[in-house]
Protein backbone atom coordinates (compact mmCIF):
# COMPACT_ATOMS: atom_id res chain seq x y z
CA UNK A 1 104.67 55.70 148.33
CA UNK A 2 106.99 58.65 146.86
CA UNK A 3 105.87 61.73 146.14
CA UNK A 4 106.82 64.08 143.71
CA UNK A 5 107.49 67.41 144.33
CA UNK A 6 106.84 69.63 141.20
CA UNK A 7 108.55 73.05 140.84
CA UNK A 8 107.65 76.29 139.36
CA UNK A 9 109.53 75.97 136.12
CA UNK A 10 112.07 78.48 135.45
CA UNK A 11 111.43 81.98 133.01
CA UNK A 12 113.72 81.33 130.01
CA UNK A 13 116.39 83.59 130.09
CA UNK A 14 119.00 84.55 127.86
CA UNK A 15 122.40 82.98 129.03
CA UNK A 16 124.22 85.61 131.55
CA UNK A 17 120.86 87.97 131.68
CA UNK A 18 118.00 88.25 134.26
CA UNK A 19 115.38 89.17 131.93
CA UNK A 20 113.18 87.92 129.06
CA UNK A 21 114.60 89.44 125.52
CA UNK A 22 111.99 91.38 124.59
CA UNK A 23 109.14 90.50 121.92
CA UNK A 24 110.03 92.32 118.45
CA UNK A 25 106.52 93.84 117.45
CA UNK A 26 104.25 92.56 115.13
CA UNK A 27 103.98 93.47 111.54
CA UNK A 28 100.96 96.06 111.07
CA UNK A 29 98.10 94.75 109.19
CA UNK A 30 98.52 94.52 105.52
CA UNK A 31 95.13 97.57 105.23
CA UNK A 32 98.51 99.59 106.67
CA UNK A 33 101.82 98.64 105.06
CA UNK A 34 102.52 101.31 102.42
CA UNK A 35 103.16 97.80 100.18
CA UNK A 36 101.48 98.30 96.49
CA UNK A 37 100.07 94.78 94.87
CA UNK A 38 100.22 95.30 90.92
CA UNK A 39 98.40 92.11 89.98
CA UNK A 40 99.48 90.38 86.60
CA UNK A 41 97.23 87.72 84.75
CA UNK A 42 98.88 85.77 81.86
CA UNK A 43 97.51 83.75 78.51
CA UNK A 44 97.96 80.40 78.34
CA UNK A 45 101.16 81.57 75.89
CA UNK A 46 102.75 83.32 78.79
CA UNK A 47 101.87 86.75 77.43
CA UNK A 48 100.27 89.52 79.77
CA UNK A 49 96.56 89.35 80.05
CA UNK A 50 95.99 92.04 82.18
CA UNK A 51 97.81 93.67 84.83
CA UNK A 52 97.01 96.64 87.47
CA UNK A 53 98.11 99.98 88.21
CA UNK A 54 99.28 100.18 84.03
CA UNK A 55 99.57 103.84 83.06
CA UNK A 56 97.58 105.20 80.07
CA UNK A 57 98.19 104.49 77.13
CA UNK A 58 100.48 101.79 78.09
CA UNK A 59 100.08 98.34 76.28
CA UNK A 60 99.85 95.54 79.32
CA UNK A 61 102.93 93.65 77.83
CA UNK A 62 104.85 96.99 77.76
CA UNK A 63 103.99 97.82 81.31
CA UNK A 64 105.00 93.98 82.78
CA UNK A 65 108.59 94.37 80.87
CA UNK A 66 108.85 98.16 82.23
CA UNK A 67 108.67 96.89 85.82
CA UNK A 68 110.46 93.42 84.83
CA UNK A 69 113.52 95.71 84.27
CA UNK A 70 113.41 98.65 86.52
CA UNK A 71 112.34 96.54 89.72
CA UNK A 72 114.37 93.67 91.53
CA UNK A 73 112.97 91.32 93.93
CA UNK A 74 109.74 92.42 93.74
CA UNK A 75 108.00 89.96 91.58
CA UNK A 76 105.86 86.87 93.43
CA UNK A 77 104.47 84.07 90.85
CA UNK A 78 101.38 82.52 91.76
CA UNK A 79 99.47 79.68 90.70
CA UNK A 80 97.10 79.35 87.65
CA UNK A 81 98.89 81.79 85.55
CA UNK A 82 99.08 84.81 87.75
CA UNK A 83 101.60 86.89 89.83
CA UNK A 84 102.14 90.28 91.40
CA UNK A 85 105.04 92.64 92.09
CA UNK A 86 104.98 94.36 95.86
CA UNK A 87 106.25 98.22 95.98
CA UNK A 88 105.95 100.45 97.56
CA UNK A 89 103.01 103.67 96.75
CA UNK A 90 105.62 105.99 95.97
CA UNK A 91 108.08 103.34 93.67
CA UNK A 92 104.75 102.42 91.93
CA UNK A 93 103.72 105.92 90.65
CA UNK A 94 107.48 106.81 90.32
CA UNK A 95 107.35 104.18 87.64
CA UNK A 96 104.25 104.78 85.87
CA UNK A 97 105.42 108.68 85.72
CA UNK A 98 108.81 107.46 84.46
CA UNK A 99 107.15 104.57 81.71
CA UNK A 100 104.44 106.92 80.22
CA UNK A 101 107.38 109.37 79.51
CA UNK A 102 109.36 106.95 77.48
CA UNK A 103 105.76 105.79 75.35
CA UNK A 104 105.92 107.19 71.69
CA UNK A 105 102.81 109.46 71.57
């Protein structure tokens, strides 16, 4: 009867190093990205519904086509007729400062 001899296996290794590459960190918990969800809710029509973080005075359709032009890449569509747009604290009330200024009064 053979026997087997079983070996330690090696540590991977990057070719022509001696170490392990390093781990890159983990993201923080969402509770601590600076990341801003401005939830969006549409009719059945496709207009806006309701939709968060909307500056006074601001109609909801007015403030979904304010950040539909002044943000890129930001906008996530969900299922069941909702969405968001992720920014950043500061970009969010930069915007609403910027969008009540341009309202008529």
């Amino acid at each position: 009867m053979e026997t087997t001899q079983t070996s330690t296996p090696e540590p991977c290794t990057a070719p022509g190093t001696d170490a392990i590459p390093p781990v890159p960190e983990a993201q923080p918990p969402v509770a601590q990205r600076s990341d801003c969800l401005i939830h969006v809710r549409f009719a059945p029509d496709g207009t806006v519904r309701e939709i968060g973080e909307r500056p006074p005075g601001v109609p909801v359709q007015a403030w979904f086509d304010y950040l539909c032009r002044n943000t890129q890449n930001c906008y996530q569509a969900l299922s069941g007729g909702r969405g968001w747009f992720r920014l950043s604290r500061t970009e969010v009330d930069r915007l609403k400062v910027a969008c009540g200024g341009e309202q008529p009064s």
